[in-house]
C-alpha atoms as a PDB file:
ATOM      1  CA  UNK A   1     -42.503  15.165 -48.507  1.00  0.00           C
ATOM      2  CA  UNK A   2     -38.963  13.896 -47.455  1.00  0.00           C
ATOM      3  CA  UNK A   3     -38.213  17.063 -45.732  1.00  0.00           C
ATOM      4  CA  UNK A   4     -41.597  17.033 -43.818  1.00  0.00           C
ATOM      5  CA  UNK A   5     -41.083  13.357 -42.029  1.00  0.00           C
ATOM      6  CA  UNK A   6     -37.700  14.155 -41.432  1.00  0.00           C
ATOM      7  CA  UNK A   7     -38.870  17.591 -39.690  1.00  0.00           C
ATOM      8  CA  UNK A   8     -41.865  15.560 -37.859  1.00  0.00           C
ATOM      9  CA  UNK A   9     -39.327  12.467 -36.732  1.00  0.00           C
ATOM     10  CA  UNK A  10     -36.502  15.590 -34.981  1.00  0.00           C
ATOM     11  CA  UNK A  11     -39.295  17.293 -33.090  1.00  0.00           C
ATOM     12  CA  UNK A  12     -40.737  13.770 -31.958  1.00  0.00           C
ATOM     13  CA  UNK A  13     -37.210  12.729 -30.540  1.00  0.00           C
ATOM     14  CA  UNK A  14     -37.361  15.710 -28.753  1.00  0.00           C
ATOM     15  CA  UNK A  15     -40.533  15.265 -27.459  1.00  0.00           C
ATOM     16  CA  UNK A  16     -39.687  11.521 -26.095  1.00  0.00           C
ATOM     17  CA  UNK A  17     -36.197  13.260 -25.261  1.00  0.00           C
ATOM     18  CA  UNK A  18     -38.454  15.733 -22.637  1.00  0.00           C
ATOM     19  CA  UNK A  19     -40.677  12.427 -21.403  1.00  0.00           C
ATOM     20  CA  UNK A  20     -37.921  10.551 -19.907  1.00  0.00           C
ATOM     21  CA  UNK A  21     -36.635  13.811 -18.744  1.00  0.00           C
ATOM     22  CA  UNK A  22     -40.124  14.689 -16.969  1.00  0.00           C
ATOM     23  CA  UNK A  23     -40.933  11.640 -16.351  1.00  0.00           C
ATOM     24  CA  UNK A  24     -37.421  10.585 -14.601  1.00  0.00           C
ATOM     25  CA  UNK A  25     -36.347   7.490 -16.580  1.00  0.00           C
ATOM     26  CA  UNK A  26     -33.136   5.691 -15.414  1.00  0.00           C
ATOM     27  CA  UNK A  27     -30.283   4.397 -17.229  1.00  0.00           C
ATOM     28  CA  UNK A  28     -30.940   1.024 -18.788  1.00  0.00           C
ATOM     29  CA  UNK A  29     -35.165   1.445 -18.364  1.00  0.00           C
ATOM     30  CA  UNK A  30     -36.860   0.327 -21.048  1.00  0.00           C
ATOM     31  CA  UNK A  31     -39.168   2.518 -22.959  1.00  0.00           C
ATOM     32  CA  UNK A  32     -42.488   1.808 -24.094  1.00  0.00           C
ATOM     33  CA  UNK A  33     -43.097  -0.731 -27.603  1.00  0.00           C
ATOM     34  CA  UNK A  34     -42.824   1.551 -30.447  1.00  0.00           C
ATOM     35  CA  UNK A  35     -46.793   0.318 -31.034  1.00  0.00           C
ATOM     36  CA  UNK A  36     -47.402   2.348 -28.135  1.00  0.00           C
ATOM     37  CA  UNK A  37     -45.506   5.100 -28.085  1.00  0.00           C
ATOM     38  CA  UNK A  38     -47.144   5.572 -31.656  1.00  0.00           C
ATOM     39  CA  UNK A  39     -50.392   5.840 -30.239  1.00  0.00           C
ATOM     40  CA  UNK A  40     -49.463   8.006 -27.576  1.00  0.00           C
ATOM     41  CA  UNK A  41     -47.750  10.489 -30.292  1.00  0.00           C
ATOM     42  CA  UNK A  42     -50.598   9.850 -32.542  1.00  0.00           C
ATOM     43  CA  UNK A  43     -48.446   9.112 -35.395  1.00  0.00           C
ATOM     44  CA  UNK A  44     -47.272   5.991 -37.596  1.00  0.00           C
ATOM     45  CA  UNK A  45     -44.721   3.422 -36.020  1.00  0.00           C
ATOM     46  CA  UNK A  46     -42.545   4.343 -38.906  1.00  0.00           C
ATOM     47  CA  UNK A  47     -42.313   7.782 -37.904  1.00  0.00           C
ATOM     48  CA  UNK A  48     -41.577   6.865 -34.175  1.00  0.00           C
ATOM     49  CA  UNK A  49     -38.765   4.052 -35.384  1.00  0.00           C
ATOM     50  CA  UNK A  50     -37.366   7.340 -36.807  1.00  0.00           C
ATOM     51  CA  UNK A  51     -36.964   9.665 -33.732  1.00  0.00           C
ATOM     52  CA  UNK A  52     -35.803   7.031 -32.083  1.00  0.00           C
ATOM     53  CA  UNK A  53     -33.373   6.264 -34.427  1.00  0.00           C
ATOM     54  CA  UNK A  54     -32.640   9.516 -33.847  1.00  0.00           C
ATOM     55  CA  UNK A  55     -32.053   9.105 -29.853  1.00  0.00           C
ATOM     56  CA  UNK A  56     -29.971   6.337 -30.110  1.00  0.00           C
ATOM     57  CA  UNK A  57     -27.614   8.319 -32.894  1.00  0.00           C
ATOM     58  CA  UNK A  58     -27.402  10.924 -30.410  1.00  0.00           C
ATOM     59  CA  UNK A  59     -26.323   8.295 -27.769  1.00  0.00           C
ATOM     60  CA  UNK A  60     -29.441   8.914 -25.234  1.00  0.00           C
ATOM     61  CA  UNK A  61     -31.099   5.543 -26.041  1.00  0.00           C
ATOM     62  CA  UNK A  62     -29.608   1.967 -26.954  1.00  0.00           C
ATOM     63  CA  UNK A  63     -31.418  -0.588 -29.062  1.00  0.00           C
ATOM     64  CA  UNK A  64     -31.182  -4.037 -28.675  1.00  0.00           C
ATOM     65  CA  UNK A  65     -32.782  -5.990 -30.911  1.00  0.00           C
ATOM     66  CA  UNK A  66     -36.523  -8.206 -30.264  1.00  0.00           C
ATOM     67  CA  UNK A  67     -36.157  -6.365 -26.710  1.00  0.00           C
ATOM     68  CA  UNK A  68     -36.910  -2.855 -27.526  1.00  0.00           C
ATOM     69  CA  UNK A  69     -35.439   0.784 -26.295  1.00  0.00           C
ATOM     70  CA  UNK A  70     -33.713   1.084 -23.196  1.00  0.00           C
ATOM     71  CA  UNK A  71     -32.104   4.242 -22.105  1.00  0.00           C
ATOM     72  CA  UNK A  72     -28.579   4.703 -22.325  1.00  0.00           C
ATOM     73  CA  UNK A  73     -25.892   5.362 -19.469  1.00  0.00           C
ATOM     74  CA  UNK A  74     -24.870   8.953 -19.402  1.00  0.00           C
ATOM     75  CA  UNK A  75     -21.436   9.504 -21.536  1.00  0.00           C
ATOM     76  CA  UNK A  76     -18.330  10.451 -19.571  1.00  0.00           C
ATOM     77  CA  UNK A  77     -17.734  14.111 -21.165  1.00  0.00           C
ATOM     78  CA  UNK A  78     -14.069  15.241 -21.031  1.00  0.00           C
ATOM     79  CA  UNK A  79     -13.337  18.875 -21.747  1.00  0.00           C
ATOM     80  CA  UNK A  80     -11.081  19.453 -24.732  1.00  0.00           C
ATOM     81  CA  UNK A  81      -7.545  21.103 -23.875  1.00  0.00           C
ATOM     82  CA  UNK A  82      -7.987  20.531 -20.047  1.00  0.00           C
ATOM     83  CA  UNK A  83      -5.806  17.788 -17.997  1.00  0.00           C
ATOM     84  CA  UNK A  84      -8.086  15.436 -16.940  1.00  0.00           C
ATOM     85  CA  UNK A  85      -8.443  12.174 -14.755  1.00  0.00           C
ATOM     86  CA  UNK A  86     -10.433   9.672 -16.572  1.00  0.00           C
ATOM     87  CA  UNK A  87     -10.407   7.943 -13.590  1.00  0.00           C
ATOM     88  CA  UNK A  88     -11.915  10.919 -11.618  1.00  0.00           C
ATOM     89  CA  UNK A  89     -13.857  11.474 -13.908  1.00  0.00           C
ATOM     90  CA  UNK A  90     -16.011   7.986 -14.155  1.00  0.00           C
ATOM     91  CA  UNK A  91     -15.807   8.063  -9.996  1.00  0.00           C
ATOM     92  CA  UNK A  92     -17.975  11.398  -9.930  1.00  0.00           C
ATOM     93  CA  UNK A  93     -20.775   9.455 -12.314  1.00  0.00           C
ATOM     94  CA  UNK A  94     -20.909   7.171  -9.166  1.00  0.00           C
ATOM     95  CA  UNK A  95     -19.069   4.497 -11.051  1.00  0.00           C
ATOM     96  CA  UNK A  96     -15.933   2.220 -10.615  1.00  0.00           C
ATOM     97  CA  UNK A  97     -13.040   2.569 -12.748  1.00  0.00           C
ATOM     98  CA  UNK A  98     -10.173   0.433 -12.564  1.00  0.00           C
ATOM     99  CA  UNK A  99      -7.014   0.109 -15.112  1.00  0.00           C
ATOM    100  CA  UNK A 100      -5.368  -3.571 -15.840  1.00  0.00           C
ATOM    101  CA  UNK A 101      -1.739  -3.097 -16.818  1.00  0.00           C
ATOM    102  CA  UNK A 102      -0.782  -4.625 -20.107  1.00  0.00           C
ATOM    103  CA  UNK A 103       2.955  -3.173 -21.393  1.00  0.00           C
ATOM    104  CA  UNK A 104       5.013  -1.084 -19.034  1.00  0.00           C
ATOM    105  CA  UNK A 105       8.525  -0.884 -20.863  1.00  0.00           C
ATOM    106  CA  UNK A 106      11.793   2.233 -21.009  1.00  0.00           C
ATOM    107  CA  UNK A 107      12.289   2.375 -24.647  1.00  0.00           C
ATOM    108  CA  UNK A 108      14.118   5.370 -26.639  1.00  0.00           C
ATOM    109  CA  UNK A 109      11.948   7.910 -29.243  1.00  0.00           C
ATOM    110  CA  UNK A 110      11.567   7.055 -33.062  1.00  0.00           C
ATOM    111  CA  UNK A 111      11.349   9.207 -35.344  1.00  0.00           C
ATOM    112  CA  UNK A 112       7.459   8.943 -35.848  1.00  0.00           C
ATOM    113  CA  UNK A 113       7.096  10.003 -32.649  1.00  0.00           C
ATOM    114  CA  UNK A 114       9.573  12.466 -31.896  1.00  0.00           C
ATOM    115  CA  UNK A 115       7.820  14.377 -34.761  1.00  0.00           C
ATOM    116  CA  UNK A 116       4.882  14.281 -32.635  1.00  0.00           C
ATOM    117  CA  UNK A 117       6.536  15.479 -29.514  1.00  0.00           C
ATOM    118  CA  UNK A 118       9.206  17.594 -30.865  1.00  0.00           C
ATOM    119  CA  UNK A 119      11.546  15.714 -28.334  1.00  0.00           C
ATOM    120  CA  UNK A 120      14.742  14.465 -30.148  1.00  0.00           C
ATOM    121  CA  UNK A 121      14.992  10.943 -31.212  1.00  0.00           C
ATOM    122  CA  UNK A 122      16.622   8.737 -29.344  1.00  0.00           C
ATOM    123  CA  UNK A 123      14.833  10.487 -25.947  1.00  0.00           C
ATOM    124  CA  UNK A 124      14.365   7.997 -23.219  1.00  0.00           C
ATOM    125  CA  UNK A 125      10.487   7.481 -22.373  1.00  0.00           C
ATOM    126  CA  UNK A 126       8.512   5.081 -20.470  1.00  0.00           C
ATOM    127  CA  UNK A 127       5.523   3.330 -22.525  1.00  0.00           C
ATOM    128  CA  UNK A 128       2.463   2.464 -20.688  1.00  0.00           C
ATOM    129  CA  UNK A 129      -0.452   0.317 -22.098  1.00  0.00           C
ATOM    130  CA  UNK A 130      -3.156   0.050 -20.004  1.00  0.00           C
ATOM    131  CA  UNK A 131      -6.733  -1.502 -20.100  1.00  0.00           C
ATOM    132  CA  UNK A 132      -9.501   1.130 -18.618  1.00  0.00           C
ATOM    133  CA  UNK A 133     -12.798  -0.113 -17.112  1.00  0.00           C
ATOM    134  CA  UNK A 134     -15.679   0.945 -16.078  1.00  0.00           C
ATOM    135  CA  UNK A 135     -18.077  -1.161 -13.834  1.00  0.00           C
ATOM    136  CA  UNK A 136     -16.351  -3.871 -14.798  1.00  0.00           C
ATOM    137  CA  UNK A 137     -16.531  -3.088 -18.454  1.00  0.00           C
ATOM    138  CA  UNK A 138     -13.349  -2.559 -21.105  1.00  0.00           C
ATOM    139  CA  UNK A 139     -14.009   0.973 -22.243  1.00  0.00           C
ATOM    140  CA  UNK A 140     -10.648   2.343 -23.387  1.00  0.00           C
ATOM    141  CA  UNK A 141      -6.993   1.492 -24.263  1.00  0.00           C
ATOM    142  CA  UNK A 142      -4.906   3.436 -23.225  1.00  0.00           C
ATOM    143  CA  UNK A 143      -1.297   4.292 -24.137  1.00  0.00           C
ATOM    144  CA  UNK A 144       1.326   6.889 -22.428  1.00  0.00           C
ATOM    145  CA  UNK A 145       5.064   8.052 -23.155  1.00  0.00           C
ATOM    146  CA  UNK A 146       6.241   9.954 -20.194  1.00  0.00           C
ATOM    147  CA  UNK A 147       9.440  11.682 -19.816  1.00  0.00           C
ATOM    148  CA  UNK A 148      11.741   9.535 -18.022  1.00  0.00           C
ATOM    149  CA  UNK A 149      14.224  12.652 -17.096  1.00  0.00           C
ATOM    150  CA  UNK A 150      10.767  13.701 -15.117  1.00  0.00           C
ATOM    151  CA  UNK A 151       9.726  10.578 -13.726  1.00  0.00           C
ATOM    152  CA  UNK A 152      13.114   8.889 -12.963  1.00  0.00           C
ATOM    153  CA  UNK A 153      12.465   5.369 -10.928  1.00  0.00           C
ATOM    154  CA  UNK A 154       9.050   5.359 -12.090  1.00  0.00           C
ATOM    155  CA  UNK A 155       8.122   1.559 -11.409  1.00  0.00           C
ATOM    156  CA  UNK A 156       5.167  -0.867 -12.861  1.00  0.00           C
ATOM    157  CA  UNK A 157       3.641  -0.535  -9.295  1.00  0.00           C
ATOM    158  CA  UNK A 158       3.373   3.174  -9.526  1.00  0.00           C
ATOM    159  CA  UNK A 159       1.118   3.641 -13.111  1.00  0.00           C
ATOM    160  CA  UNK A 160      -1.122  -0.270 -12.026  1.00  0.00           C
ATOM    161  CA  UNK A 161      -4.634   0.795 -10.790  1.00  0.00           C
ATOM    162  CA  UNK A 162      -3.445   4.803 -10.271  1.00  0.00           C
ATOM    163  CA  UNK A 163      -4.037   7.458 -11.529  1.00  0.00           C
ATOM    164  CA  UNK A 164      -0.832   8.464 -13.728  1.00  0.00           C
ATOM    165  CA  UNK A 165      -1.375  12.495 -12.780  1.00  0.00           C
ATOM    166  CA  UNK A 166      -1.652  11.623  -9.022  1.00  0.00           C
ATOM    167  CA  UNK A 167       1.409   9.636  -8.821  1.00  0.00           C
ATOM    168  CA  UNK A 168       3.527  11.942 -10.998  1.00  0.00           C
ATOM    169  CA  UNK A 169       2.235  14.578  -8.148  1.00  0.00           C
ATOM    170  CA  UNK A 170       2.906  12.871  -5.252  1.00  0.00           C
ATOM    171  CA  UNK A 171       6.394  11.228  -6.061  1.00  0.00           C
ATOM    172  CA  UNK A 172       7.898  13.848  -8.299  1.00  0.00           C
ATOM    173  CA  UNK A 173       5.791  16.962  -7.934  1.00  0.00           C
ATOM    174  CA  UNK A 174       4.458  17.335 -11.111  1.00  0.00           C
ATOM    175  CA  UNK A 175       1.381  19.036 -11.728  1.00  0.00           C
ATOM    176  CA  UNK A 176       0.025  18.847 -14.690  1.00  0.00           C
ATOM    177  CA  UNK A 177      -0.566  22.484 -16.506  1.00  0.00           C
ATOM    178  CA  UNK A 178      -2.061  22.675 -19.904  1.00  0.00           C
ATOM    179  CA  UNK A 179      -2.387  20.271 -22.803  1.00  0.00           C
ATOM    180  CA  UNK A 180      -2.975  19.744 -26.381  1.00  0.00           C
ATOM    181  CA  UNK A 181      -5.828  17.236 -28.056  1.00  0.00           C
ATOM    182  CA  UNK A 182      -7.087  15.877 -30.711  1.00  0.00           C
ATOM    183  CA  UNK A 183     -10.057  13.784 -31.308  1.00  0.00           C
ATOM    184  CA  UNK A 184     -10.789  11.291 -34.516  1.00  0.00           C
ATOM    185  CA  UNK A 185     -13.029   8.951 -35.363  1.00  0.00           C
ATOM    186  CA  UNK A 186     -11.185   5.761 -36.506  1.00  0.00           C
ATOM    187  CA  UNK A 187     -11.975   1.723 -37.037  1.00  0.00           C
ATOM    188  CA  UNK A 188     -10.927  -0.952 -34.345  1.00  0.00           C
ATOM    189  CA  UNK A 189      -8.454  -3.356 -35.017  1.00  0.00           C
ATOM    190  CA  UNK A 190      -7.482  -6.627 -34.289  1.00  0.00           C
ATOM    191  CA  UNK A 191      -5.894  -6.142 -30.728  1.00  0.00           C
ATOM    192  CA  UNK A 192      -8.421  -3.085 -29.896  1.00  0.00           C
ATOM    193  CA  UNK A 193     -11.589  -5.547 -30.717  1.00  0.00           C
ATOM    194  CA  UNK A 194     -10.009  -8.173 -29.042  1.00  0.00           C
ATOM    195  CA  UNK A 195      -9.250  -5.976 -25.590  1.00  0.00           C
ATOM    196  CA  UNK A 196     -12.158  -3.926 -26.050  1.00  0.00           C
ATOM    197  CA  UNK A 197     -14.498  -6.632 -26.612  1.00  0.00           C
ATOM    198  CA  UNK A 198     -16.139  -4.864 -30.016  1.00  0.00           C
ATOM    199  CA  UNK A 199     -16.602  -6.240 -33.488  1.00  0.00           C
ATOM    200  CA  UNK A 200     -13.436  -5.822 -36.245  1.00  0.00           C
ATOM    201  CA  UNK A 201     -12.987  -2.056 -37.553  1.00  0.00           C
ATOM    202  CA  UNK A 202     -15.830  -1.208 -35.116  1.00  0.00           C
ATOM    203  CA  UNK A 203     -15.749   2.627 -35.040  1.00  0.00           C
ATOM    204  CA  UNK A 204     -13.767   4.366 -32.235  1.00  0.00           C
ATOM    205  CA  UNK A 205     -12.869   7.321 -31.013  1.00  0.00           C
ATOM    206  CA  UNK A 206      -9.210   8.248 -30.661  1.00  0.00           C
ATOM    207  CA  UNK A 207      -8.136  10.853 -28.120  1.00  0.00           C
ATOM    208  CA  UNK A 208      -4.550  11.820 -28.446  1.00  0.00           C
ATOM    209  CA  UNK A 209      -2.644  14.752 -27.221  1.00  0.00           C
ATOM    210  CA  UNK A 210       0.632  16.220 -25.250  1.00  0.00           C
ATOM    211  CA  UNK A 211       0.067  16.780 -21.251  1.00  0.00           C
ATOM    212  CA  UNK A 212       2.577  19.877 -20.075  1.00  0.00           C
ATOM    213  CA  UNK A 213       3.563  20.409 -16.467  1.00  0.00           C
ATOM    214  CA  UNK A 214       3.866  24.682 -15.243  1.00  0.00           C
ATOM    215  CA  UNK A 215       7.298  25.055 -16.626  1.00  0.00           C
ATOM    216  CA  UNK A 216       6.126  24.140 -19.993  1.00  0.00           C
ATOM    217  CA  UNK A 217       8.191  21.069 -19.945  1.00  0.00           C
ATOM    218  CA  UNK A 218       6.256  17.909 -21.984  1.00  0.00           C
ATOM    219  CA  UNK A 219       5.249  15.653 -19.650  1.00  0.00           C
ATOM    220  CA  UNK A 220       3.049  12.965 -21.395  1.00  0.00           C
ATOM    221  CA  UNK A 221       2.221  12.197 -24.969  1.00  0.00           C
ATOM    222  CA  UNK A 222      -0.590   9.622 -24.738  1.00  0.00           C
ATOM    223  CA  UNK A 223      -2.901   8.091 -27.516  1.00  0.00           C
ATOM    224  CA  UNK A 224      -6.317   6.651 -26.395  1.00  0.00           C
ATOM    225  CA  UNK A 225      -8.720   4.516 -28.533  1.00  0.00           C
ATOM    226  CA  UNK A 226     -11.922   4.608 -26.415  1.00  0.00           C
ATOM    227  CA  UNK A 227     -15.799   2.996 -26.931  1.00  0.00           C
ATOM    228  CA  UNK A 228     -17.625   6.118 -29.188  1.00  0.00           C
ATOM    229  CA  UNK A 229     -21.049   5.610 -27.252  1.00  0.00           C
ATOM    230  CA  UNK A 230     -19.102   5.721 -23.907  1.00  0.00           C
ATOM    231  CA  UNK A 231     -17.328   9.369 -24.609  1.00  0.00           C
ATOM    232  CA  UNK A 232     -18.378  12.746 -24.970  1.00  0.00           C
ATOM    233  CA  UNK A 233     -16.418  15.907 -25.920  1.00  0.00           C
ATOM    234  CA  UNK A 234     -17.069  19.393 -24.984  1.00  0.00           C
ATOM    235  CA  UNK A 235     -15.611  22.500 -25.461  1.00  0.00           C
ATOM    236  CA  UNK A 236     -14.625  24.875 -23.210  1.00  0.00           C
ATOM    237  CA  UNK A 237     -13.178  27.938 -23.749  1.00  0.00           C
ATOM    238  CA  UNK A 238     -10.239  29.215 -21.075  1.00  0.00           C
END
């Protein structure tokens, strides 16, 4: 019996997943009650709570409580192992992004994290904390170790509201080649719920990696805790 609801409540999300498709819903529209869409599918409201219980797991819907189902802003998808511009990539959704500088410090590697670069301790980097938005809205926290024998004189002014890849191409003619990530799902804490304006050990996605430039020099070694329903990842293969 289990199996046969669960089977009925997946092929109903689809089915409301191809209305707002053929019926062109917008982001943040609200759906019909679940009362109705129940009679429309011809099935119990139970059932329908399910699929779109479903939807909202699968980040196409939101749910807000006492107001109903809205539908939910498309996800910024990154491709895994490519350089990319989150900037760019929120501006060709049609939003705004913007970054607020937090930290912007020279310090010298630990240990911890010349394991993770395989540059020897001691190794001068700049560290960059930075706030990402979009519309207006804290979606990411963002932290960057860059090279400082790459990127000597590099300045506050150059890494506040610019994209890190464009300035370390226009003033030092980098260009970013290749990269390595990783992506994990962990809890916010204190100073990410506070920034990010989420609940205590919210879950989060973390998006770390190491950026190369052509020569296969390391350029960046950056570690990103970012909102889970804002970000998707896809593979690609080269």
């Amino acid at each position: 019996m289990g199996k046969r609801v669960l089977t009925l409540e997946v092929l109903l999300s689809k089915e409301i997943e191809y209305m707002l498709e053929s019926e062109d819903y917008k982001e943040k529209q609200k759906l019909p009650s679940e009362r109705e869409l129940a009679e429309y599918f011809g099935v119990q409201r139970l059932t329908i709570r399910g699929a779109l219980q479903i939807l909202v797991q699968k980040g196409i819907l939101i749910s807000k409580e006492r107001y109903g189902y809205f539908v939910a802003p498309k996800r910024i998808r990154f491709a895994l192992n490519q350089s990319q511009s989150f900037k760019l990539m929120i501006e060709r959704m049609g939003k705004t992004s913007f970054v607020k500088l937090l930290e912007f410090e020279k310090m010298k590697l630990t240990d911890k994290l010349a394991e993770k670069t395989l540059l020897a301790e001691g190794t001068e980097m700049f560290r960059i904390l930075r706030l990402r938005y979009e519309n207006k809205k804290p979606i990411a926290l963002e932290k960057s170790y860059i090279v400082c024998d790459l990127a000597k004189g590099l300045t506050e002014e150059d890494v506040h509201n610019k994209s890190l890849y464009e300035t370390l191409k226009k003033k030092y003619g980098i260009s970013v080649a290749h990269s390595n990530q990783r992506v994990s799902v962990v809890y916010a804490n204190g100073l990410e719920a506070e920034l990010l304006k989420v609940s205590l050990s919210k879950p989060m996605m973390k998006y770390q990696g190491l950026v190369y430039e052509k020569k296969g020099r390391l350029v960046e070694y950056f570690e990103n805790i970012m909102l889970i329903e804002r970000i998707e990842f896809i593979s690609k293969r080269s």
